[in-house]
Protein backbone atom coordinates (compact mmCIF):
# COMPACT_ATOMS: atom_id res chain seq x y z
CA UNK A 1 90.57 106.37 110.87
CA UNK A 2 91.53 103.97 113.59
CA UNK A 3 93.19 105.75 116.60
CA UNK A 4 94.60 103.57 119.35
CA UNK A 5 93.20 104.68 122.82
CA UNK A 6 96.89 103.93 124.29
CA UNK A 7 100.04 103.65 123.01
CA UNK A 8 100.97 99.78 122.47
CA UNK A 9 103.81 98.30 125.02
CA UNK A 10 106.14 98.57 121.88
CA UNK A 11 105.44 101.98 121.38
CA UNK A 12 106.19 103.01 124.85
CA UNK A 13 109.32 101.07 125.10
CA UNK A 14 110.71 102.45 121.72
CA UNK A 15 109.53 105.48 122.94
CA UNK A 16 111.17 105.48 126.18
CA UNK A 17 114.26 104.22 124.76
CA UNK A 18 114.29 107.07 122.54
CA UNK A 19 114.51 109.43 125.73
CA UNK A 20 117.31 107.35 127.50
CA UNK A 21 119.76 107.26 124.68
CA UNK A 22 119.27 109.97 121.99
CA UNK A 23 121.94 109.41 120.17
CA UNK A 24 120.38 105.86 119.12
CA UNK A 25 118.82 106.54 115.35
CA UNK A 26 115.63 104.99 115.42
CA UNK A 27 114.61 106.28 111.84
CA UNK A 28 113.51 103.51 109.54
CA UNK A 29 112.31 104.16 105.85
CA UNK A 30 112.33 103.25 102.63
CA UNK A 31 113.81 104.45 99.35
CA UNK A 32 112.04 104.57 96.14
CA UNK A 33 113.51 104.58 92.86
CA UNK A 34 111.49 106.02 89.89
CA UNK A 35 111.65 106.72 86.45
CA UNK A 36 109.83 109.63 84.72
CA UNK A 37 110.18 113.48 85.16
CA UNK A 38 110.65 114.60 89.05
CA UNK A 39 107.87 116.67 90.38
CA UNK A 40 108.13 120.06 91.35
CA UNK A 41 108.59 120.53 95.68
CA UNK A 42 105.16 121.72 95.47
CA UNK A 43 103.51 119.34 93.66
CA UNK A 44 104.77 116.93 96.06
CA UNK A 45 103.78 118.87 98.86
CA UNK A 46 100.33 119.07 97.91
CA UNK A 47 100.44 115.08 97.03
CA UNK A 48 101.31 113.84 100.59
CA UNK A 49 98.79 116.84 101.73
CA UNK A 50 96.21 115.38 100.23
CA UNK A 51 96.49 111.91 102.05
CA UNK A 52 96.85 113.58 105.48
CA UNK A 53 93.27 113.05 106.72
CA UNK A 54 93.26 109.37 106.04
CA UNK A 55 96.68 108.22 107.52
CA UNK A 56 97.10 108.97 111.56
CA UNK A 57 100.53 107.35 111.60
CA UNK A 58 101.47 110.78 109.45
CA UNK A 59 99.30 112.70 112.27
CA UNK A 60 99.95 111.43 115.60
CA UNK A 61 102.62 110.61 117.68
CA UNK A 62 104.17 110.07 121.28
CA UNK A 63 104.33 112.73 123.78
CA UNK A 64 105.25 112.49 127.32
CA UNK A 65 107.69 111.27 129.67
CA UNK A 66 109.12 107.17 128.96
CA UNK A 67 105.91 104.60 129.83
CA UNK A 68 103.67 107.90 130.19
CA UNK A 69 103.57 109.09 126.73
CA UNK A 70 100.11 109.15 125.29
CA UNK A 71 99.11 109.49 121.56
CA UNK A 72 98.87 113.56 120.49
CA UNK A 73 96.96 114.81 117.41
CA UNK A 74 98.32 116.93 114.96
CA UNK A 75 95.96 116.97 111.76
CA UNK A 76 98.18 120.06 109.74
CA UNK A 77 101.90 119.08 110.53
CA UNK A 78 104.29 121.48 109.17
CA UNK A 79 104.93 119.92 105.54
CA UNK A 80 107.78 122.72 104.60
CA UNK A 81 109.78 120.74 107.10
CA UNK A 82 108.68 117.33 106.42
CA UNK A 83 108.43 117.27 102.05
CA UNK A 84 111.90 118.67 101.48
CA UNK A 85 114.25 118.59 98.84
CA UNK A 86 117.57 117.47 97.28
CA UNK A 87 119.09 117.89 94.21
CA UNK A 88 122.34 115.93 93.62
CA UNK A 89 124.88 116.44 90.67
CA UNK A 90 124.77 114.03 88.09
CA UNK A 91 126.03 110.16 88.79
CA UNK A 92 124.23 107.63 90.67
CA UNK A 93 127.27 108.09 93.34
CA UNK A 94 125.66 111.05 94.50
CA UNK A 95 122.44 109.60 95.55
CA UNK A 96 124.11 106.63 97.31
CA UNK A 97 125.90 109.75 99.70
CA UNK A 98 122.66 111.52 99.78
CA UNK A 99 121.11 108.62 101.51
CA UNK A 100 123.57 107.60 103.42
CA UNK A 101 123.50 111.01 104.73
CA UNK A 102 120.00 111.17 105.26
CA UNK A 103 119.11 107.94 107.15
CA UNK A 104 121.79 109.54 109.75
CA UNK A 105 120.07 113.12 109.93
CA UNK A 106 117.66 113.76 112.78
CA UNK A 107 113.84 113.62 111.82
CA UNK A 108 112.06 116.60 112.69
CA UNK A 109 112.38 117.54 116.32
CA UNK A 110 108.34 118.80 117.17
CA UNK A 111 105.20 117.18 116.07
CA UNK A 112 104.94 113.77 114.04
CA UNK A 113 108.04 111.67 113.17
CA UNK A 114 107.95 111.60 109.57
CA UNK A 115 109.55 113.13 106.56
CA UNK A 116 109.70 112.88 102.69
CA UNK A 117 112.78 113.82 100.45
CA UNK A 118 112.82 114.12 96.75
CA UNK A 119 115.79 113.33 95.42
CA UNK A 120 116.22 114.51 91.77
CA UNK A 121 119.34 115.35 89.41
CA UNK A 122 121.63 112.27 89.39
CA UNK A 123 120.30 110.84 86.46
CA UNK A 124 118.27 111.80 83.30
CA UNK A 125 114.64 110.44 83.66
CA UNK A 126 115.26 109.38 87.04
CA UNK A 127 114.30 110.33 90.65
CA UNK A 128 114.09 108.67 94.10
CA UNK A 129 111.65 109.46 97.11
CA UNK A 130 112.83 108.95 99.89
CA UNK A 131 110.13 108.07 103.34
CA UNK A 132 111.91 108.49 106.77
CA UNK A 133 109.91 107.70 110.13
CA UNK A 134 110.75 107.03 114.17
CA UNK A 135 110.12 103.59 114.95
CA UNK A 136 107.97 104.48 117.74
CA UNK A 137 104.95 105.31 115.80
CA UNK A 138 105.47 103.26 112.51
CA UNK A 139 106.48 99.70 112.57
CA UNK A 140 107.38 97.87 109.25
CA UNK A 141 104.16 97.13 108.09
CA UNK A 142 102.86 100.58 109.30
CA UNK A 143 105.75 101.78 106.82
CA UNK A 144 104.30 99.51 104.02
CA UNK A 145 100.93 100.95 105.22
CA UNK A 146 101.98 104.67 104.49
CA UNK A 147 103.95 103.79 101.41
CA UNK A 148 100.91 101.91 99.84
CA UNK A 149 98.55 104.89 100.62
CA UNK A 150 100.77 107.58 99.31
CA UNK A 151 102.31 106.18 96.08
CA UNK A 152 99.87 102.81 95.22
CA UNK A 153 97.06 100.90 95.43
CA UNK A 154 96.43 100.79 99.42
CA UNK A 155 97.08 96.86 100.37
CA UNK A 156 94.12 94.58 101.26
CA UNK A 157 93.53 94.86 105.42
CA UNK A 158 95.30 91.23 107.29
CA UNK A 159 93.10 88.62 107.65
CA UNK A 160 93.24 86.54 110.47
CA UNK A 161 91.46 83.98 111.26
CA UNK A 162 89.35 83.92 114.26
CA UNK A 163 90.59 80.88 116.29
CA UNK A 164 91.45 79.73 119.49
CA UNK A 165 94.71 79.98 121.00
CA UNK A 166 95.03 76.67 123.71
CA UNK A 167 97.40 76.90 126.64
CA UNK A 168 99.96 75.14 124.67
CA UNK A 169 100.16 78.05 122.28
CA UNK A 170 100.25 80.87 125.20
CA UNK A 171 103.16 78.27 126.64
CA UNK A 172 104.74 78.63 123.46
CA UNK A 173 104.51 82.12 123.65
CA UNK A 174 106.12 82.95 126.51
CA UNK A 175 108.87 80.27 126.44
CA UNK A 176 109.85 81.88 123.21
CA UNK A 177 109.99 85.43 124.81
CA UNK A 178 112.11 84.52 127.38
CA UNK A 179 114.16 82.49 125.32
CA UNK A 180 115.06 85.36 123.12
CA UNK A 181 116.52 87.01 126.01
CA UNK A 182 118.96 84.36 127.47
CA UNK A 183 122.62 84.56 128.40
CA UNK A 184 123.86 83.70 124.63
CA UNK A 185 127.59 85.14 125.06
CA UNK A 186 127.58 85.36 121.04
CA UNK A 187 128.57 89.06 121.12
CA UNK A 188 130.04 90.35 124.70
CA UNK A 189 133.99 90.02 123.37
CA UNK A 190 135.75 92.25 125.68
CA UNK A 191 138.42 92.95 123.70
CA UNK A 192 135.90 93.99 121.01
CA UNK A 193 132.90 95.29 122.70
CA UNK A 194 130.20 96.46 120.30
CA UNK A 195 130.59 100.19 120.20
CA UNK A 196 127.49 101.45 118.51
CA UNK A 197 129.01 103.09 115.47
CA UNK A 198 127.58 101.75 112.62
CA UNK A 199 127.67 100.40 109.15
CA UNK A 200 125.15 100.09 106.69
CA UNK A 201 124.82 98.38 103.42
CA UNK A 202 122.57 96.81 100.83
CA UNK A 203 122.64 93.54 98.52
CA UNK A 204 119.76 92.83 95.92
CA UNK A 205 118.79 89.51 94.96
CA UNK A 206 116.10 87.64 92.81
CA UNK A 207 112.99 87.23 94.66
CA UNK A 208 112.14 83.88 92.96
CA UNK A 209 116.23 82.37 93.66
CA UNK A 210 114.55 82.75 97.54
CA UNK A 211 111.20 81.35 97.03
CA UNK A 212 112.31 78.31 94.74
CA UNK A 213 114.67 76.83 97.10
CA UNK A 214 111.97 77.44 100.25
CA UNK A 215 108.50 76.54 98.66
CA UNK A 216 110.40 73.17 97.07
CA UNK A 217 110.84 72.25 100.52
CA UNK A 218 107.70 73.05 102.66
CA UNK A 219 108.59 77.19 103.41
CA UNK A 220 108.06 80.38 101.79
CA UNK A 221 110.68 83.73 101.13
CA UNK A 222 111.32 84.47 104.64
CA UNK A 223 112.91 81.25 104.93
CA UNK A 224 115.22 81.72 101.59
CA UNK A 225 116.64 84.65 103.39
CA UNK A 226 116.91 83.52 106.53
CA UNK A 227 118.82 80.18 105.26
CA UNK A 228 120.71 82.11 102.94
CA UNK A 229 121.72 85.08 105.92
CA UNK A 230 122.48 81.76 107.97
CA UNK A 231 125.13 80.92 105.32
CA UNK A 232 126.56 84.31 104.90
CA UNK A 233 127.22 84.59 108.80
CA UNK A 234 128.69 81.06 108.50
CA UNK A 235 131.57 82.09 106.19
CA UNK A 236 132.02 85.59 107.82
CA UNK A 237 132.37 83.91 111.47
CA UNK A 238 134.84 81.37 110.13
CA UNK A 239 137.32 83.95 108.81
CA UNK A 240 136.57 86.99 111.32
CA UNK A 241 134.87 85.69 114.77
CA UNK A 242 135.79 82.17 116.46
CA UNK A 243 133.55 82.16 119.23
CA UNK A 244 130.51 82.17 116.97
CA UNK A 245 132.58 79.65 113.96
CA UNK A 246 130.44 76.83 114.26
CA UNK A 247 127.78 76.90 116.48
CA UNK A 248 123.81 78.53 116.06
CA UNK A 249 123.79 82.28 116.05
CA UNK A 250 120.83 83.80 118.45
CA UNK A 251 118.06 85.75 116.30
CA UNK A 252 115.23 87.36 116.49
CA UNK A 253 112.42 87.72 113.88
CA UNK A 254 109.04 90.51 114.42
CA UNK A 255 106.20 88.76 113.53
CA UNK A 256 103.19 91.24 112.08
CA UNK A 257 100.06 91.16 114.68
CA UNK A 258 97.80 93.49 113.16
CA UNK A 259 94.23 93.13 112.37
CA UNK A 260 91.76 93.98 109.94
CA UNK A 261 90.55 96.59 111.76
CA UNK A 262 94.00 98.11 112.51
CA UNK A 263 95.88 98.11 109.33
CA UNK A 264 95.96 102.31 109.15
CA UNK A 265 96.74 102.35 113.54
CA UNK A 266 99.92 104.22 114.15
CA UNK A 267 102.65 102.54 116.47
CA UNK A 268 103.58 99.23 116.38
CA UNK A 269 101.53 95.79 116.06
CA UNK A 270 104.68 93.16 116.35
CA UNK A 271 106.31 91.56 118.50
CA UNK A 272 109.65 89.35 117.98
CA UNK A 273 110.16 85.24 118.04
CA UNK A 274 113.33 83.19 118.46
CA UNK A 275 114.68 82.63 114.85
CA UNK A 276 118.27 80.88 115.85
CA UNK A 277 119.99 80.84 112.70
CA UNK A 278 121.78 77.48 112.26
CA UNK A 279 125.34 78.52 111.01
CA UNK A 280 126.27 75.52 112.81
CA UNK A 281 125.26 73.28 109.80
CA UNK A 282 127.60 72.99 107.10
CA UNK A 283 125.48 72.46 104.09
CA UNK A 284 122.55 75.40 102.62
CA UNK A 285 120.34 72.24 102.22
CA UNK A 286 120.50 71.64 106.19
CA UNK A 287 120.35 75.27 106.83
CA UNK A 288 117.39 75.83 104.77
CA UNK A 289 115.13 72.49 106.64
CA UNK A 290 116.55 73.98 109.87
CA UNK A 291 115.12 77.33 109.54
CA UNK A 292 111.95 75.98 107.67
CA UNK A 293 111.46 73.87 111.11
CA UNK A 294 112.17 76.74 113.62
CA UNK A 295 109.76 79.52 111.50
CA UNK A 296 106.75 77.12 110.91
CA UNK A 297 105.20 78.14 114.42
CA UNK A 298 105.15 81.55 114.52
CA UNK A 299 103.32 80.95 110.92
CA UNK A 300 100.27 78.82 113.33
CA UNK A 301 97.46 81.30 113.58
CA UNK A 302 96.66 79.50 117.31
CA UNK A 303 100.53 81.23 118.32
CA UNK A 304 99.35 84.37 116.60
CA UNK A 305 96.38 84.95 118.65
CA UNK A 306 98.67 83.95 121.90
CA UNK A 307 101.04 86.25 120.45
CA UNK A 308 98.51 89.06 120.05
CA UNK A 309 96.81 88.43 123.70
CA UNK A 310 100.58 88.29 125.23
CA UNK A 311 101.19 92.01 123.62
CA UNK A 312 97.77 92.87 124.36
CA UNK A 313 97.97 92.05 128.21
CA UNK A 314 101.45 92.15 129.45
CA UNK A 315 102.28 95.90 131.22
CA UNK A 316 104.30 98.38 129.34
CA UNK A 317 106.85 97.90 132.51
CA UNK A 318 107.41 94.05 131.81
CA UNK A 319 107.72 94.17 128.22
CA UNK A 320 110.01 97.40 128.46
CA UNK A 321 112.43 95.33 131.30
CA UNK A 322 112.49 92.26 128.73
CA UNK A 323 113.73 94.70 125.67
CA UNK A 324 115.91 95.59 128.06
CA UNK A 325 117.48 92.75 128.46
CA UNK A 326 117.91 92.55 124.78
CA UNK A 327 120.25 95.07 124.52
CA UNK A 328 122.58 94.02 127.15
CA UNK A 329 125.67 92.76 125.34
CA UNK A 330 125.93 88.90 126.90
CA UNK A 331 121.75 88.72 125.60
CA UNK A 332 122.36 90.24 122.04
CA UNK A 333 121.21 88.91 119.17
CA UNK A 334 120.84 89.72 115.00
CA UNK A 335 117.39 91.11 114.67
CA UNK A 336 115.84 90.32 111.18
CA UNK A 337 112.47 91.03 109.59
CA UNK A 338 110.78 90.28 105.98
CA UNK A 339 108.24 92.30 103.88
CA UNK A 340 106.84 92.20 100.95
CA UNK A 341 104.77 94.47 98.66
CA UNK A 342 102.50 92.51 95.84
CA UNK A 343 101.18 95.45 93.89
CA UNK A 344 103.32 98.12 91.98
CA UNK A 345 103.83 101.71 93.40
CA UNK A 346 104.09 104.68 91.67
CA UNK A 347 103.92 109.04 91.87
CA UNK A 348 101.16 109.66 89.66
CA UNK A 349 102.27 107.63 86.02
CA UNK A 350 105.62 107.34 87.54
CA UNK A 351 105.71 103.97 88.09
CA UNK A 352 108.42 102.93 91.17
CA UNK A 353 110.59 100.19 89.75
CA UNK A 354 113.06 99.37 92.96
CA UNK A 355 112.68 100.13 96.88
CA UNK A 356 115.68 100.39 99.11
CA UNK A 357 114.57 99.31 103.18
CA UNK A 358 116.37 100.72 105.98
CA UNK A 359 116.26 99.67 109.26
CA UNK A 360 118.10 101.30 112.81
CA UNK A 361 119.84 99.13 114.92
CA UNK A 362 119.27 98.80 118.95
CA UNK A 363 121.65 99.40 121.41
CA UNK A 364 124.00 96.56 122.30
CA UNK A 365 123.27 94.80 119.10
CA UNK A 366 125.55 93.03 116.34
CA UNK A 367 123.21 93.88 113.41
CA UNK A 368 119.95 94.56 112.29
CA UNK A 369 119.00 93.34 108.86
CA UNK A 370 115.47 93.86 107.13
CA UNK A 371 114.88 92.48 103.56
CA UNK A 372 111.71 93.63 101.08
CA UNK A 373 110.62 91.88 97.89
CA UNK A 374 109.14 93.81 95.50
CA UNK A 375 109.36 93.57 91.51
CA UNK A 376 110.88 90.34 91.35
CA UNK A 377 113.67 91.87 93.53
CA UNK A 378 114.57 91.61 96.87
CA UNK A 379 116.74 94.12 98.48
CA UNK A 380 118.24 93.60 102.09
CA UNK A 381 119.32 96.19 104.25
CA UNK A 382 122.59 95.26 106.42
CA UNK A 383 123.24 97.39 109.31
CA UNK A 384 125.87 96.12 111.48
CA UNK A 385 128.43 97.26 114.03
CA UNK A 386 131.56 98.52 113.24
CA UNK A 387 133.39 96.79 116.18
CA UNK A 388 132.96 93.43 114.88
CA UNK A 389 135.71 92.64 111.87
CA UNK A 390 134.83 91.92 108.62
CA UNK A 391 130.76 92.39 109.31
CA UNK A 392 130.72 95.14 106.77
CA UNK A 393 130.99 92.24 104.22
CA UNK A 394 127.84 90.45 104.92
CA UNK A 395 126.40 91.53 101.92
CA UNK A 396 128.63 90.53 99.63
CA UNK A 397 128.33 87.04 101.52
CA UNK A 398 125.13 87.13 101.61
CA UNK A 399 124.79 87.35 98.02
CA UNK A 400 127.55 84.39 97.94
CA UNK A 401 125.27 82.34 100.20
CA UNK A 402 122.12 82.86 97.87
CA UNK A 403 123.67 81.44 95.04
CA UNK A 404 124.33 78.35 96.79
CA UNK A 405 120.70 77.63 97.98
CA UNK A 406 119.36 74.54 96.85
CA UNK A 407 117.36 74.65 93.22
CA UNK A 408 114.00 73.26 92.69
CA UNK A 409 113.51 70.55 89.70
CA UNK A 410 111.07 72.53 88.78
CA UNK A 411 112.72 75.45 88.54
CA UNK A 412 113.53 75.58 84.72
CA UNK A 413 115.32 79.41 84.86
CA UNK A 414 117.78 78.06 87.57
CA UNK A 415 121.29 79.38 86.08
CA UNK A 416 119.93 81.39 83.45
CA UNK A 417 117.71 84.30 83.56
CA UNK A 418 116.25 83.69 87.33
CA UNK A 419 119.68 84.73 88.53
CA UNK A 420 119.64 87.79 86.72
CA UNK A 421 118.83 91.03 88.38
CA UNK A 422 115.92 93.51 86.81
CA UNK A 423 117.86 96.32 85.57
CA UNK A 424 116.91 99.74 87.05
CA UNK A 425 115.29 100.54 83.65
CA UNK A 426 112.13 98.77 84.08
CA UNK A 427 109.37 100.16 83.76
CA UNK A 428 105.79 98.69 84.99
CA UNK A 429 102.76 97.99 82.94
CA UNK A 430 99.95 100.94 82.88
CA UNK A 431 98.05 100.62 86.05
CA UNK A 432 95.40 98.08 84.82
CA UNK A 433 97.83 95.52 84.06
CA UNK A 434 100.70 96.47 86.37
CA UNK A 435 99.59 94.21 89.19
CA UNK A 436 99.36 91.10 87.25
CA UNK A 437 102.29 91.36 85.85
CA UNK A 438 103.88 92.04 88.94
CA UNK A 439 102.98 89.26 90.45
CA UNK A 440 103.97 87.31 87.13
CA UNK A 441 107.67 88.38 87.62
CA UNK A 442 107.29 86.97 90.51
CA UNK A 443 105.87 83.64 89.94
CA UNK A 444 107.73 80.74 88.65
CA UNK A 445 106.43 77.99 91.00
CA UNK A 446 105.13 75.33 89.60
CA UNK A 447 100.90 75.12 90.77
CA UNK A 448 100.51 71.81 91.28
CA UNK A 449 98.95 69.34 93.86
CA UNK A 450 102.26 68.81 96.14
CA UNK A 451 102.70 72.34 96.04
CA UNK A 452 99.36 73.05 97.36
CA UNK A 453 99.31 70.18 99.71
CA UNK A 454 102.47 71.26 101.33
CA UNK A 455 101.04 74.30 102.08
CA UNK A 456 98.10 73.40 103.77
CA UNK A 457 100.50 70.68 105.85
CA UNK A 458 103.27 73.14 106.57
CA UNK A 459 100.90 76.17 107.13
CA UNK A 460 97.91 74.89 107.52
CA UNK A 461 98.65 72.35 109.78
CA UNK A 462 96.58 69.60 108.55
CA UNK A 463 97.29 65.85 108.30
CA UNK A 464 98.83 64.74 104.97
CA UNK A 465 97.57 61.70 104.94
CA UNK A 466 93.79 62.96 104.26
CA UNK A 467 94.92 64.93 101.35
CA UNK A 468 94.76 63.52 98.63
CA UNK A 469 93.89 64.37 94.87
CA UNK A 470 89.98 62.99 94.99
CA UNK A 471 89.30 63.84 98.73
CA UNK A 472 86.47 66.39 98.86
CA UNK A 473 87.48 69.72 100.78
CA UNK A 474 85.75 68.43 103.90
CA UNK A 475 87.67 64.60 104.09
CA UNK A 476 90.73 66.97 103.19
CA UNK A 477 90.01 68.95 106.53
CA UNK A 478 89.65 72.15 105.04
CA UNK A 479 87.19 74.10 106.60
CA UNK A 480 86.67 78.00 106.52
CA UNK A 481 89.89 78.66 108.69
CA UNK A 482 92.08 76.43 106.22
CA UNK A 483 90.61 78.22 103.36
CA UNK A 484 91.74 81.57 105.02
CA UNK A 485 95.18 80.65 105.64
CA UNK A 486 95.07 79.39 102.26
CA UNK A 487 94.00 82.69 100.12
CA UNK A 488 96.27 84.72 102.39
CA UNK A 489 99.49 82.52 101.84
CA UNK A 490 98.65 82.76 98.21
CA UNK A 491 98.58 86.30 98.08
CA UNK A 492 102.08 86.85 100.24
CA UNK A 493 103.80 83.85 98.37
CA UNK A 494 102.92 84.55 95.06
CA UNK A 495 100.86 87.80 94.59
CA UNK A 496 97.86 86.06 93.67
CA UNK A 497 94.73 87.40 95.19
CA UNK A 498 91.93 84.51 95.37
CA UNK A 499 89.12 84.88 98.17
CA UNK A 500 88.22 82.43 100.27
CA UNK A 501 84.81 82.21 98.74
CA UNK A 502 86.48 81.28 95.67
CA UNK A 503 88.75 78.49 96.76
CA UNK A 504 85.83 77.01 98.79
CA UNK A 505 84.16 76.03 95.69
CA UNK A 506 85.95 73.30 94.14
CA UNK A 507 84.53 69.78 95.15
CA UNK A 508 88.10 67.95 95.26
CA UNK A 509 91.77 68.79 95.99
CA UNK A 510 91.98 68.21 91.79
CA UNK A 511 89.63 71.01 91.26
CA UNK A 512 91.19 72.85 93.82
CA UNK A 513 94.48 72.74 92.26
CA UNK A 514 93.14 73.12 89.49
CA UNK A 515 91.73 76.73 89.82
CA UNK A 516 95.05 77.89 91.85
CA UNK A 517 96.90 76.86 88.39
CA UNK A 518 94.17 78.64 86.04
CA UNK A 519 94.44 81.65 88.47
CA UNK A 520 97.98 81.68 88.03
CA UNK A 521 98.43 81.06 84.56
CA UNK A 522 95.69 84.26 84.16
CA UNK A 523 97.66 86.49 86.39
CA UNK A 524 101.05 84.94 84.09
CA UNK A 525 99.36 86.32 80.88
């Protein structure tokens, strides 16, 4: 186990926030949906007992006054108040109240901020679990972290690269922070004021509708969503809120800082980036290179290192007075964060066939949206306001705004069954073959050499004229750090898990490409 010796600025500032306003939720979670026979309270008791000793973020957390709170132990929390259970009368109605209700009740009030709630009874071979924490000790990848130990395979730890962050990329850094913060005057209607009361929904799309319109055009998911958000805000602004009809709306997006040594660390390893969502731009083609444009440095590992060393260095006190200034209502901004989970999860042979995010949403702010892909679907969480008119709509918008992302030429499902939702029937492969087929469902790009060139130009950040299909890896430019970025944006992008010894075999880019495709193709069957 990895146990920070300090809380992280984050941590403290959540933390202290927490204290300030109580009555600001910051539970986040997940919901999973699962088909087989529920378990008995017990045996789910004795389940998440079991994987006590090997996560901290379910056996620490904050204690102390604001910026003073220090990390406390507590290796046997209570689990009779933290594995608890539901059972709901019949119709899939119920469960939607049930958690509704529960994302709005308090976590327990002594000890670590986690719970687990089996939900069982609304529907014949059916159950959902449901994983609550405080956002002070589990970020969203810490969530993913917990949710992959408990009910899957536990993920391989981040990989990044060891390189050198230049002055231009610390620069970057803090221009961006500061930037995030500005006078924006998106939000601070006085006749409206954002009151805190919230609303939260859900829309769930096709995974691939997202990637296919980003990786055709140099990005990856996070971009699909954000372009397809970007269009959703567009229409709601033009019918319910002039002064943002028209005109960029100010965003934020957390950025995952981890390491490989600090993938089971409780608190949180992020920090946000300026993500201006260009509503302003009347076509999804625009919207789409816009965001691809703005995104593509907080992808640079150089800015992620700066990023790191920023968190790592700058005093709990600073960073708390700039999240401060966040949540004052002329500096708001739409928060937004994207995860992902490759491999299938599942309560013994129960395999988990949909997940539900939820998110809280800070003080001051319009909305607070986090999306996860999982199973070929991707579900967004929408929690927004209830001041602002007509915001409660976004995700039926959103799901407007998806449909008109641009397709792919190679996208031969477009209009047919890639816009077709997995039905909440599916089940997942036995465990030997359930990865690979997971990542199958969620494959339909076509592995070629533009595809993998654009990669290594967009992500990579190497020249595209040196590329080409009989340079060797070296005239390419690929070295050991390209090859990195390389087997990692594989794995997030399309599930498919090639090391970096692997891809530095090939002589050329064609045999390169070439063993991406046979990879995938074996993955496919």
């Amino acid at each position: 186990m990895t146990v920070p010796p300090r809380p992280t600025p984050m941590d403290l500032t959540m933390h202290d926030m927490a204290q300030a306003f109580p009555t600001i939720s910051q539970t986040i979670g997940v919901i999973l949906h699962l088909e087989g026979t529920a378990p008995t309270l017990s045996e789910l008791r004795a389940h998440v007992s079991s994987h006590l000793k090997d996560q901290p973020r379910l056996t620490h957390y904050l204690h102390g006054p604001g910026l003073k709170a220090r990390w406390h132990h507590d290796p046997a929390p209570d689990l009779n108040h933290r594995v608890r259970e539901q059972h709901l009368p019949s119709g899939h109605q119920h469960l939607d109240t049930s958690v509704t209700d529960l994302i709005a009740h308090p976590l327990p009030a002594e000890g670590p901020l986690w719970d687990v709630w089996l939900l069982a009874g609304y529907a014949t071979g059916r159950y959902a679990i449901c994983l609550r924490a405080h956002h002070s000790t589990q970020d969203g990848v810490g969530m993913i972290g917990t949710l992959t130990a408990l009910f899957g395979a536990a993920p391989a730890p981040t990989r990044h690269p060891a390189v050198r962050a230049g002055a231009a990329a610390y620069l970057s850094t803090v221009r961006g922070m500061l930037a995030v913060s500005a006078v924006n005057n998106a939000w601070n209607d006085t006749e409206l004021p954002l009151a805190g009361h919230r609303d939260i929904d859900w829309a769930d799309v096709p995974t691939q509708r997202l990637r296919h319109a980003a990786t055709a055009r140099g990005g990856d998911t996070n971009d699909g969503f954000l372009a397809a958000l970007s269009g959703a805000l567009r229409t709601w602004a033009a019918q319910s809120w002039p002064r943002g009809a028209d005109r960029t709306l100010p965003a934020i997006t957390m950025v995952n800082l981890r390491r490989a040594g600090e993938h089971d660390r409780p608190g949180n390893f992020f920090t946000f980036a300026p993500a201006p969502l260009p509503c302003h731009e009347p076509t999804a083609e625009g919207r789409l290179d816009h965001v691809i444009a703005a995104t593509r440095t907080t992808r640079d590992p150089a800015r992620h290192k700066a990023m790191r060393s920023v968190m790592d260095l700058v005093p709990a006190r600073a960073f708390h007075a700039l999240a401060t200034r966040l949540t004052t209502p002329d500096r708001a901004g739409i928060s937004t964060s994207y995860l992902a989970i490759h491999r299938p999860l599942r309560y013994k042979q129960d395999p988990v066939t949909r997940l539900q995010p939820f998110t809280w949403l800070p003080r001051h702010q319009p909305a607070s949206i986090v999306a996860c892909s999982y199973n070929g679907t991707t579900s967004i969480c929408f929690v927004t306001d209830a001041a602002l008119p007509g915001l409660d709509q976004l995700p039926r918008l959103f799901h407007d705004a998806v449909g008109d992302l641009p397709r792919s030429d190679d996208d031969p499902q477009a209009g047919s069954r890639a816009e077709q939702l997995p039905h909440a029937g599916v089940t997942l492969p036995a465990p030997a073959a359930a990865a690979a087929a997971a990542a199958a469902r969620d494959t339909a790009v076509a592995i070629d050499f533009d595809f993998i060139k654009g990669i290594l130009v967009h992500q990579g950040n190497l020249p595209a004229e040196s590329i080409t299909r009989r340079a060797t890896l070296a005239e390419a430019g690929i070295d050991s750090l390209a090859v990195t970025e390389l087997s990692m944006i594989l794995e997030e992008r399309l599930g498919v898990m090639i090391t970096e010894n692997e891809l530095a075999r090939p002589t050329t880019m064609d045999d390169l490409v070439s063993l991406v495709a046979q990879r995938t193709e074996k993955t496919d069957r």
